[in-house]
N, C-alpha and C. Protein backbone atom coordinates (compact mmCIF):
# COMPACT_ATOMS: atom_id res chain seq x y z
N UNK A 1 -102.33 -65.87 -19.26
CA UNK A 1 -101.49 -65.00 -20.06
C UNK A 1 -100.98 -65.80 -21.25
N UNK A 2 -101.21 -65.12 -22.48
CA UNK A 2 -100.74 -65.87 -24.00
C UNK A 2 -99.52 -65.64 -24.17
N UNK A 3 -98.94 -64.01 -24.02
CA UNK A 3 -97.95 -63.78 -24.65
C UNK A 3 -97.25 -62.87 -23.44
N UNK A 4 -96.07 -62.64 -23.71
CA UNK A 4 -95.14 -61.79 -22.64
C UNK A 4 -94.30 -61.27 -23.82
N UNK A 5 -93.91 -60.20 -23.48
CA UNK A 5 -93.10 -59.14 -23.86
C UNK A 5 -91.77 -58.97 -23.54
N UNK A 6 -91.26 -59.63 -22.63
CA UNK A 6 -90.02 -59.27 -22.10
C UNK A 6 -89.05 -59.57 -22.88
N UNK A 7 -89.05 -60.16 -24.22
CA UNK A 7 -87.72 -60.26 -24.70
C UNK A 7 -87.72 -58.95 -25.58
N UNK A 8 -88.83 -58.09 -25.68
CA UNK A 8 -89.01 -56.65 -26.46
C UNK A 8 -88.18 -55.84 -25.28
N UNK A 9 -88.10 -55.61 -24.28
CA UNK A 9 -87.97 -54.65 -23.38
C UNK A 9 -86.73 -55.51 -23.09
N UNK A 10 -85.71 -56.60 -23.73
CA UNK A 10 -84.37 -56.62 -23.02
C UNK A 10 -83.89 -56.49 -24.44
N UNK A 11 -84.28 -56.59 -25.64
CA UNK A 11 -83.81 -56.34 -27.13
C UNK A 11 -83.43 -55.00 -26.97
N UNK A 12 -84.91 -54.33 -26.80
CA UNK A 12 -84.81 -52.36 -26.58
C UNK A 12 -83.54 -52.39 -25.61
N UNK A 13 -83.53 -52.63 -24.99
CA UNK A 13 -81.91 -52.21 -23.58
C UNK A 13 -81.01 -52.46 -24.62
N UNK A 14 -80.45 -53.66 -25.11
CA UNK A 14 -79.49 -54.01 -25.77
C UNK A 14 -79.03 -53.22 -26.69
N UNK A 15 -80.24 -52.65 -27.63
CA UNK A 15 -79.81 -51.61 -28.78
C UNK A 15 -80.40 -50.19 -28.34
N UNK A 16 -80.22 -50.16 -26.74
CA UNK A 16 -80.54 -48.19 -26.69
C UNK A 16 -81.38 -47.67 -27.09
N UNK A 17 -82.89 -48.60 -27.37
CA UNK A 17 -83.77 -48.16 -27.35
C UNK A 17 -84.55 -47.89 -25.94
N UNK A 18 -85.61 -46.86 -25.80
CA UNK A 18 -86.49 -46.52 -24.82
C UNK A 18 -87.88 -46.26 -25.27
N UNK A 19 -88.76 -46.38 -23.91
CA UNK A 19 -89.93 -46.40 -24.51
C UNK A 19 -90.33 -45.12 -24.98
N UNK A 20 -89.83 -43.91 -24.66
CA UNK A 20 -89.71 -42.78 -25.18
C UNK A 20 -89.57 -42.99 -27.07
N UNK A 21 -88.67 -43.47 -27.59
CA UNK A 21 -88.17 -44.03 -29.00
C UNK A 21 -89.82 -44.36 -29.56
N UNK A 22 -89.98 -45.30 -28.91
CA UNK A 22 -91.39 -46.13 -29.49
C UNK A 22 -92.45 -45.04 -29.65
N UNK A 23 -92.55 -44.14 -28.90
CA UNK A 23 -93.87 -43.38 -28.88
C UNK A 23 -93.62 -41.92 -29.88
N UNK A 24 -92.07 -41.91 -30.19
CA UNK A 24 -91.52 -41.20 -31.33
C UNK A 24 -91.47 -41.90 -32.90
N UNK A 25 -91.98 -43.15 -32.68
CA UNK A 25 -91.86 -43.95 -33.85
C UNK A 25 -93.76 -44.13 -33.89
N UNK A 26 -94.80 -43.98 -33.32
CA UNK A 26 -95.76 -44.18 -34.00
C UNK A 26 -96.54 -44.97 -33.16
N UNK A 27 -96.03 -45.55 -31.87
CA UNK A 27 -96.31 -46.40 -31.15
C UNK A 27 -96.64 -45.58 -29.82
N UNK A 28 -98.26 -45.35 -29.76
CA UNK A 28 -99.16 -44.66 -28.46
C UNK A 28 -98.76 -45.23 -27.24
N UNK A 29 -98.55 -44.08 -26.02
CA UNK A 29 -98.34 -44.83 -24.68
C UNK A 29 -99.00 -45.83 -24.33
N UNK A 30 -100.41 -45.81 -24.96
CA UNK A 30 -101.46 -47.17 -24.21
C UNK A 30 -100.98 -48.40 -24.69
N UNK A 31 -100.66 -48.08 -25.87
CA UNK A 31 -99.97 -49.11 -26.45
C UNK A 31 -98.67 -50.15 -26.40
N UNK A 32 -97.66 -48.93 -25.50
CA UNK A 32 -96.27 -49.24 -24.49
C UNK A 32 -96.77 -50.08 -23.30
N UNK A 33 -98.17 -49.04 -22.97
CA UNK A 33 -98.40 -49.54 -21.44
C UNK A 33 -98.56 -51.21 -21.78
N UNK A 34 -99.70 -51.38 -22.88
CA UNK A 34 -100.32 -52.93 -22.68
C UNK A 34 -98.92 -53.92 -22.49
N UNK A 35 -98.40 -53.59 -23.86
CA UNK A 35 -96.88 -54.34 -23.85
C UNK A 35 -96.39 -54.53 -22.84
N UNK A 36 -96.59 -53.50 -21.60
CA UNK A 36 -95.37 -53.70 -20.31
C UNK A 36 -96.21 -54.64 -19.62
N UNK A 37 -97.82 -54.97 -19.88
CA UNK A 37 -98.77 -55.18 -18.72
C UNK A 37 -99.13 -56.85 -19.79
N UNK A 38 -98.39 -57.31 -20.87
CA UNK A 38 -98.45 -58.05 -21.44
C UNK A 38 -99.48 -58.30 -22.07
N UNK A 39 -100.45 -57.38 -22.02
CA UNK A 39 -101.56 -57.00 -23.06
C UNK A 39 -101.94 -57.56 -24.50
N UNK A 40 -102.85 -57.92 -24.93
CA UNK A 40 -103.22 -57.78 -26.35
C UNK A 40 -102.98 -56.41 -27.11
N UNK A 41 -102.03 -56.79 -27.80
CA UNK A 41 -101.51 -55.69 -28.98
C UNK A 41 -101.74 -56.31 -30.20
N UNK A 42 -102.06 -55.28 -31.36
CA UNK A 42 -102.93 -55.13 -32.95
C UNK A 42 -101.20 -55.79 -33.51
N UNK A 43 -101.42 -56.47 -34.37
CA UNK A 43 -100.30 -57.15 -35.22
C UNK A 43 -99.71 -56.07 -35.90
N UNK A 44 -99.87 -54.85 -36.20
CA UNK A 44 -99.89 -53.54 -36.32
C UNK A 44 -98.30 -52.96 -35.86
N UNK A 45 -99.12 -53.19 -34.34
CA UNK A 45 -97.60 -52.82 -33.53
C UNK A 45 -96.71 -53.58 -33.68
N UNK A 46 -97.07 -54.83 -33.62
CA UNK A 46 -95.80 -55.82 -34.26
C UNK A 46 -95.11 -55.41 -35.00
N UNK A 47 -95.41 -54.84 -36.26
CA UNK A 47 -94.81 -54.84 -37.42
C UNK A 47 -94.01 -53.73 -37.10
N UNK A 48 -94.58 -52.60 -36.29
CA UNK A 48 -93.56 -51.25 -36.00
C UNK A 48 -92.75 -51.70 -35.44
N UNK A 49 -92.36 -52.67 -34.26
CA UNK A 49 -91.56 -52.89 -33.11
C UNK A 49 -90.73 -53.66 -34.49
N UNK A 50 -90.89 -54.57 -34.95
CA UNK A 50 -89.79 -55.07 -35.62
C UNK A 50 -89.38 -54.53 -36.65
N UNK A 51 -90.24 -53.61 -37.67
CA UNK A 51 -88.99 -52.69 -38.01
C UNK A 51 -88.32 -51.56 -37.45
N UNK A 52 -88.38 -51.30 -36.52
CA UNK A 52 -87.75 -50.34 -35.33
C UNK A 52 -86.84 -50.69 -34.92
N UNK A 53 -87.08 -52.24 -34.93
CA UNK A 53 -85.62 -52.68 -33.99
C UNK A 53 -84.99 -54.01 -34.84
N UNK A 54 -85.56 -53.76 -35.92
CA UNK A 54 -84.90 -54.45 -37.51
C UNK A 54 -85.03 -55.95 -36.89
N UNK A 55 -86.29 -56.83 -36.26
CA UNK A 55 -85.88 -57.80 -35.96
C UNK A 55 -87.32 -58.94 -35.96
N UNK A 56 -87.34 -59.77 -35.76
CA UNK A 56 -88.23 -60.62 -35.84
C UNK A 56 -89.99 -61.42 -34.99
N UNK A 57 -90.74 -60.90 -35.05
CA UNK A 57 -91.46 -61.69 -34.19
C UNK A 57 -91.37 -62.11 -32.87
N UNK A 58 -90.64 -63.27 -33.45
CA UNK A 58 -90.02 -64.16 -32.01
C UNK A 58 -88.53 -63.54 -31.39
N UNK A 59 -88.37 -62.36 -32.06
CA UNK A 59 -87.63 -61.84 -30.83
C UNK A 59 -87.71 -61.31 -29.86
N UNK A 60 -89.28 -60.81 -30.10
CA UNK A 60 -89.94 -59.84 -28.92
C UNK A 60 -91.03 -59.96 -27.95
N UNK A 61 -91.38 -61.46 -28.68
CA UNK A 61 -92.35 -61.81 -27.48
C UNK A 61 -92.53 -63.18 -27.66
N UNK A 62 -93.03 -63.81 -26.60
CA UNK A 62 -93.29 -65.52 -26.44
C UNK A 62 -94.30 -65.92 -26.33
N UNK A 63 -94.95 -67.02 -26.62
CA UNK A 63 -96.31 -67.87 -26.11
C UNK A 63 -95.66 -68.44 -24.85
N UNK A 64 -96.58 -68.02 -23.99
CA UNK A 64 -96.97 -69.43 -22.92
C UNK A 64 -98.22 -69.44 -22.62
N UNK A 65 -97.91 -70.75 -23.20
CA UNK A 65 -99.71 -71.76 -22.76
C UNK A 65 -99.94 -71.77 -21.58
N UNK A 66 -101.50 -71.11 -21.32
CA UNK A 66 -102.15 -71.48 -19.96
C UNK A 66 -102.43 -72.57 -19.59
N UNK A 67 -102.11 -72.62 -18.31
CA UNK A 67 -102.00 -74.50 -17.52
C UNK A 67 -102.98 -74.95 -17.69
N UNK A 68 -104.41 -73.67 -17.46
CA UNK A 68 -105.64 -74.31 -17.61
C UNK A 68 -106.49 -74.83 -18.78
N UNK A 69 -105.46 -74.44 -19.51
CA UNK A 69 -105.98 -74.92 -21.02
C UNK A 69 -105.82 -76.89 -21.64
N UNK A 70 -106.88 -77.42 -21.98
CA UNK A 70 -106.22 -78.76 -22.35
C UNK A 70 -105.61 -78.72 -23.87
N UNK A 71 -104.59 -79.12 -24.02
CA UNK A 71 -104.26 -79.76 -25.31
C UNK A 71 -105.35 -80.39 -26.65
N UNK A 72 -106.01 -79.75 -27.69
CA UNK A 72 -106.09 -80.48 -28.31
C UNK A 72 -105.73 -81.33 -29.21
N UNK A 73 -106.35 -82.64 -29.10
CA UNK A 73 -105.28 -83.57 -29.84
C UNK A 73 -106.38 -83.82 -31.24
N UNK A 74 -105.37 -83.70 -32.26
CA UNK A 74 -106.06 -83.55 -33.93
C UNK A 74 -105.47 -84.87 -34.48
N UNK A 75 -106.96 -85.40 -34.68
CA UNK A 75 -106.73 -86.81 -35.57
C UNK A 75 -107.45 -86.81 -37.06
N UNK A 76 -106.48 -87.48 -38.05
CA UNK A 76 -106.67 -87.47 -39.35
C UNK A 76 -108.41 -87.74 -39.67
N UNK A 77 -109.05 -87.09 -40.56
CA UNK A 77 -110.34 -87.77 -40.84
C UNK A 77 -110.30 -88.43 -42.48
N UNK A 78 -109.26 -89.37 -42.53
CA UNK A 78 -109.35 -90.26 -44.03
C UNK A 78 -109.47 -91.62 -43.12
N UNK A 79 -110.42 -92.30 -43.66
CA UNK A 79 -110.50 -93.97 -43.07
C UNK A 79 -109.14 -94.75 -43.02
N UNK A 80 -109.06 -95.71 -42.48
CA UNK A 80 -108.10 -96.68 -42.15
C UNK A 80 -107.92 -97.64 -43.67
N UNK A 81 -108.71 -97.88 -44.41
CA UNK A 81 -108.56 -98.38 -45.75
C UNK A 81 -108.29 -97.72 -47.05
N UNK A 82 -107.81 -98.56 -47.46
CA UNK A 82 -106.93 -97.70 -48.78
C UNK A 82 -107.09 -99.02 -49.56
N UNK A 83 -106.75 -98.34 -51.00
CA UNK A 83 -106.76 -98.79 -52.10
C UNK A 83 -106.02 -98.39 -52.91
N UNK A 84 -105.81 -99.39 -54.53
CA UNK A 84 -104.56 -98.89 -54.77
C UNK A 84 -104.43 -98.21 -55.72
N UNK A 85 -105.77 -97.10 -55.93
CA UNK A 85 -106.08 -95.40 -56.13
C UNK A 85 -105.16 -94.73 -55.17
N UNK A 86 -105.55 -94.79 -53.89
CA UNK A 86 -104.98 -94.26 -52.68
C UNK A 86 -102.96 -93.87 -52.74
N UNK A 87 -102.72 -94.50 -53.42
CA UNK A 87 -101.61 -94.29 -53.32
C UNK A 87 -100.91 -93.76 -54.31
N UNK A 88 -101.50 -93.32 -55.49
CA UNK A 88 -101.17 -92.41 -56.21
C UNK A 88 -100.95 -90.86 -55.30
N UNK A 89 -102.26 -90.72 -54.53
CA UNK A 89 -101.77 -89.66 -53.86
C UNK A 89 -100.95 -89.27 -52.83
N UNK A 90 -100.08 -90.43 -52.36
CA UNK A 90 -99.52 -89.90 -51.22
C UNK A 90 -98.13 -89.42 -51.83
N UNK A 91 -97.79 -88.42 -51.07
CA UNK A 91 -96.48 -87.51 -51.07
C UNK A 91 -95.17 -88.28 -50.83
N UNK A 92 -94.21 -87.43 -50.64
CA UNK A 92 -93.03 -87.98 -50.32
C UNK A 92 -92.73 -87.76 -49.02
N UNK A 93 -93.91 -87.39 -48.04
CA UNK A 93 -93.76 -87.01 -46.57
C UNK A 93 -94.91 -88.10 -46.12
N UNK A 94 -95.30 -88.95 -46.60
CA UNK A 94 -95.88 -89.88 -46.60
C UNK A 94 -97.63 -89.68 -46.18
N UNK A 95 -98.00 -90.98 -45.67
CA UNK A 95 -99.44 -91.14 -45.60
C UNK A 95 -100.34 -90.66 -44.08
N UNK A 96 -101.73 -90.03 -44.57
CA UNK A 96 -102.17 -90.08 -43.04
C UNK A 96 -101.72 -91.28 -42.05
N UNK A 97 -102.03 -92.49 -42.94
CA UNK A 97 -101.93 -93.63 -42.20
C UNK A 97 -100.70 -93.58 -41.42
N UNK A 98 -99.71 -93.60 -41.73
CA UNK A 98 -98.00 -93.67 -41.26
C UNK A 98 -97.91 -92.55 -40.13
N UNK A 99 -99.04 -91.92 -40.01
CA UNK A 99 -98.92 -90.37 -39.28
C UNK A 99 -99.57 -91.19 -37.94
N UNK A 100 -100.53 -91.86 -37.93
CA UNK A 100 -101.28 -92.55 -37.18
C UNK A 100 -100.95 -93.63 -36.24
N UNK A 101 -99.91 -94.78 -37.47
CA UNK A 101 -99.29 -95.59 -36.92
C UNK A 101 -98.28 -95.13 -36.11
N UNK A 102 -97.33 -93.81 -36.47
CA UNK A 102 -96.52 -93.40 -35.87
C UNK A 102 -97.10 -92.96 -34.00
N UNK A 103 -97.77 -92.50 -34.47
CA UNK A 103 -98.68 -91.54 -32.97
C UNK A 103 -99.05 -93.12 -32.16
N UNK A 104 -99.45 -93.98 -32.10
CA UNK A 104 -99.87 -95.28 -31.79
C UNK A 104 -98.76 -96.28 -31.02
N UNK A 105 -97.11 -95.80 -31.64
CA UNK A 105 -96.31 -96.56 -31.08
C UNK A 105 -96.05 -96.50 -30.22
């Protein structure tokens, strides 16, 4: 399971909404149902649920990562050598390198 719903269905309680409301606003029962069954829902409905209930994304639903999933870990692809071209371009959030050394300590 990616996503859960339950902070949609304790938001709706809070402000007196019902799923009745939702399916008066544009939002199909199959569409209530998946939500309750934590379903894949169209970014679509997203956008109805939060202006319906004037609120944000992450107010209405969560990621949780499956256990069975591994972590991928993303490493820089600029070489370990530099020159002193190289440092014209680095930012003020600094260098791959410093990103590297950091991860290493």
């Amino acid at each position: 399971m990616a996503v859960k719903y339950d902070k949609l269905f304790a938001l709706m309680q809070t402000k007196g909404v019902k799923k009745y409301d939702l399916r008066q606003n544009g939002i199909y029962a199959a569409v209530v149902d998946k939500l309750i069954k934590n379903a894949n829902v169209d970014v679509t409905t997203i956008n109805k649920l939060c202006k319906l209930l004037n609120c944000q994304p992450g107010d209405i639903m969560e990621y949780i990562p499956d256990s069975n999933v591994k972590n991928i870990k993303i490493e820089s692809t600029k070489s370990n050598t530099s020159t002193a071209d190289d440092t014209s371009s680095t930012s003020d959030f600094g260098s791959d390198t410093d990103l590297r050394r950091d991860d290493n300590t």
